[in-house]
Protein backbone atom coordinates (compact mmCIF):
# COMPACT_ATOMS: atom_id res chain seq x y z
CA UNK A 1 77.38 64.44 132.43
CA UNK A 2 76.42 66.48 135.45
CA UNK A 3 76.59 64.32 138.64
CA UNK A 4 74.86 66.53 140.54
CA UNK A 5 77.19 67.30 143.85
CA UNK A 6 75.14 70.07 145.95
CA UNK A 7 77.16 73.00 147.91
CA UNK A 8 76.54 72.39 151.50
CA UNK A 9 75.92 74.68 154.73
CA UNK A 10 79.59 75.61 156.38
CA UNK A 11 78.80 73.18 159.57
CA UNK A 12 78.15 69.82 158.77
CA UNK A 13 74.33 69.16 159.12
CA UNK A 14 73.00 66.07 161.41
CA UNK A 15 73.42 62.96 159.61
CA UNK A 16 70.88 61.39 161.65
CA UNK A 17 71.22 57.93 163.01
CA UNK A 18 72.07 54.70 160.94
CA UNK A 19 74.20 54.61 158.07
CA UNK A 20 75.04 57.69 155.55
CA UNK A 21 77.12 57.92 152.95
CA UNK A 22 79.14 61.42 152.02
CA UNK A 23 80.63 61.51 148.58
CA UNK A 24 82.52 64.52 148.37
CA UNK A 25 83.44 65.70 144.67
CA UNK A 26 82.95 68.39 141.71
CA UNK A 27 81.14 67.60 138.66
CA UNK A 28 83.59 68.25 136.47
CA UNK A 29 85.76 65.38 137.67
CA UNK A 30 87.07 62.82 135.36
CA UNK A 31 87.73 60.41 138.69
CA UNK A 32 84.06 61.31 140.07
CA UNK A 33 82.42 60.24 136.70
CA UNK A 34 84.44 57.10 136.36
CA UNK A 35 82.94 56.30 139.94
CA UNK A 36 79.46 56.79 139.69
CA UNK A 37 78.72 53.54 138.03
CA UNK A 38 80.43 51.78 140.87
CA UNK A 39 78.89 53.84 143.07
CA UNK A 40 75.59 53.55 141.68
CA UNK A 41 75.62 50.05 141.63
CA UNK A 42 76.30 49.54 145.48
CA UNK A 43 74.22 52.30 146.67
CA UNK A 44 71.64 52.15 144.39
CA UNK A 45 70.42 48.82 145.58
CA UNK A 46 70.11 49.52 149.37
CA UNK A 47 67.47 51.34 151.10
CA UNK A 48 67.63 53.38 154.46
CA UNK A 49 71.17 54.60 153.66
CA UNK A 50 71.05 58.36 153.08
CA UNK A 51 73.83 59.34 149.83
CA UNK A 52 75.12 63.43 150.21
CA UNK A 53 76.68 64.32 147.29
CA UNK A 54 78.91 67.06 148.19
CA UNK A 55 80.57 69.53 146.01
CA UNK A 56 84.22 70.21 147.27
CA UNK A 57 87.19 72.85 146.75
CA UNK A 58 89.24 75.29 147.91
CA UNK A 59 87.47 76.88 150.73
CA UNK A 60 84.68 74.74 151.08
CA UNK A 61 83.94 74.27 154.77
CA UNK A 62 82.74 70.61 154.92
CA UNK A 63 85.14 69.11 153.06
CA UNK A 64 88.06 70.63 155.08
CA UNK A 65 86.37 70.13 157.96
CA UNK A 66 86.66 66.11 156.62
CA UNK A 67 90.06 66.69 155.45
CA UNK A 68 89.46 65.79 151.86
CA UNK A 69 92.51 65.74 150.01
CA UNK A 70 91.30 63.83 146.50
CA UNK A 71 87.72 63.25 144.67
CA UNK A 72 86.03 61.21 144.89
CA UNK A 73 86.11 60.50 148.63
CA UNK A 74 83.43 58.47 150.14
CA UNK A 75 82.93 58.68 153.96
CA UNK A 76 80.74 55.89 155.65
CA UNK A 77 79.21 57.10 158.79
CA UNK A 78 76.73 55.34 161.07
CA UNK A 79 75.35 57.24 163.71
CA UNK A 80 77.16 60.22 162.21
CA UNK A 81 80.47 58.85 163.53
CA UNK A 82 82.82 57.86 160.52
CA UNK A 83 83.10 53.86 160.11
CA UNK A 84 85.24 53.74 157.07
CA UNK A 85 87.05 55.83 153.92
CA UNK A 86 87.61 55.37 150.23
CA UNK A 87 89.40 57.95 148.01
CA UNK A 88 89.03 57.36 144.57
CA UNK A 89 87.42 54.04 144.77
CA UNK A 90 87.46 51.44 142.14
CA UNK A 91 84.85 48.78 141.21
CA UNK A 92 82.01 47.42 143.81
CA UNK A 93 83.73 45.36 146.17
CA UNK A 94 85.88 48.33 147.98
CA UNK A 95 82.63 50.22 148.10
CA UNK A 96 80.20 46.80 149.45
CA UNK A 97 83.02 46.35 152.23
CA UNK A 98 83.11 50.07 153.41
CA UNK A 99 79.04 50.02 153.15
CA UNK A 100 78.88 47.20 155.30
CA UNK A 101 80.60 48.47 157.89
CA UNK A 102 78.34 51.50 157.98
CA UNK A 103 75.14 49.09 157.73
CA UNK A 104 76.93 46.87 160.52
CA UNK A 105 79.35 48.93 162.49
CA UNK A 106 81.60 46.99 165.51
CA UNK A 107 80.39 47.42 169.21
CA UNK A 108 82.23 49.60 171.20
CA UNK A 109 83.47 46.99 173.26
CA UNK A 110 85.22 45.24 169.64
CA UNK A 111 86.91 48.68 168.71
CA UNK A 112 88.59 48.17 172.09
CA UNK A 113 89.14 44.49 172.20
CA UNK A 114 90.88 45.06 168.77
CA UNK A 115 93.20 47.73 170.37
CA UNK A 116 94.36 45.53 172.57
């Protein structure tokens, strides 16, 4: 089953504003595969989130430049700023929480209060 990760330019492109989702993996995977049902299940149901699948390895600019370490790694942006992280994510309810946080990101002024 090919999951169809694309090779990506060496800088990462503009994510644009609002919430994105970059799964970073290779096809041949046996963790990716397992995934995609979970996956498709969250992300499949939402519109106005854009979903980059990225094809990773040694050498491949984007996903050192994320510091992927293990597929498959999800990273939630919103407003190309990353909101939240999953490596090798199991069933829907990891991967609803870390999409809501990219639909619904804290104010600034939260991130700080929290620090606090």
């Amino acid at each position: 089953m090919a999951i169809g990760y694309k090779t990506m330019p060496p800088q990462p492109p503009d994510y644009g504003t609002g919430p994105a989702v970059l799964e970073f993996g290779v096809d041949w995977c046996s963790h990716c595969r397992g995934a995609q049902e979970s996956i498709g299940q969250v992300l499949g149901g939402v519109s106005g989130v854009a979903h980059y699948r990225i094809e990773d390895g040694p050498g491949r600019p984007l996903g050192r430049a994320f510091k992927i370490k293990r597929w498959p790694t999800l990273v939630f942006l919103h407003d190309g700023r990353e909101v939240e992280r999953l490596v090798r994510p199991v069933g829907v309810d990891a991967i609803r929480e870390a999409l809501d946080k990219a639909l619904h990101p804290p104010a600034a002024d939260d991130k700080v209060a929290a620090a606090v």
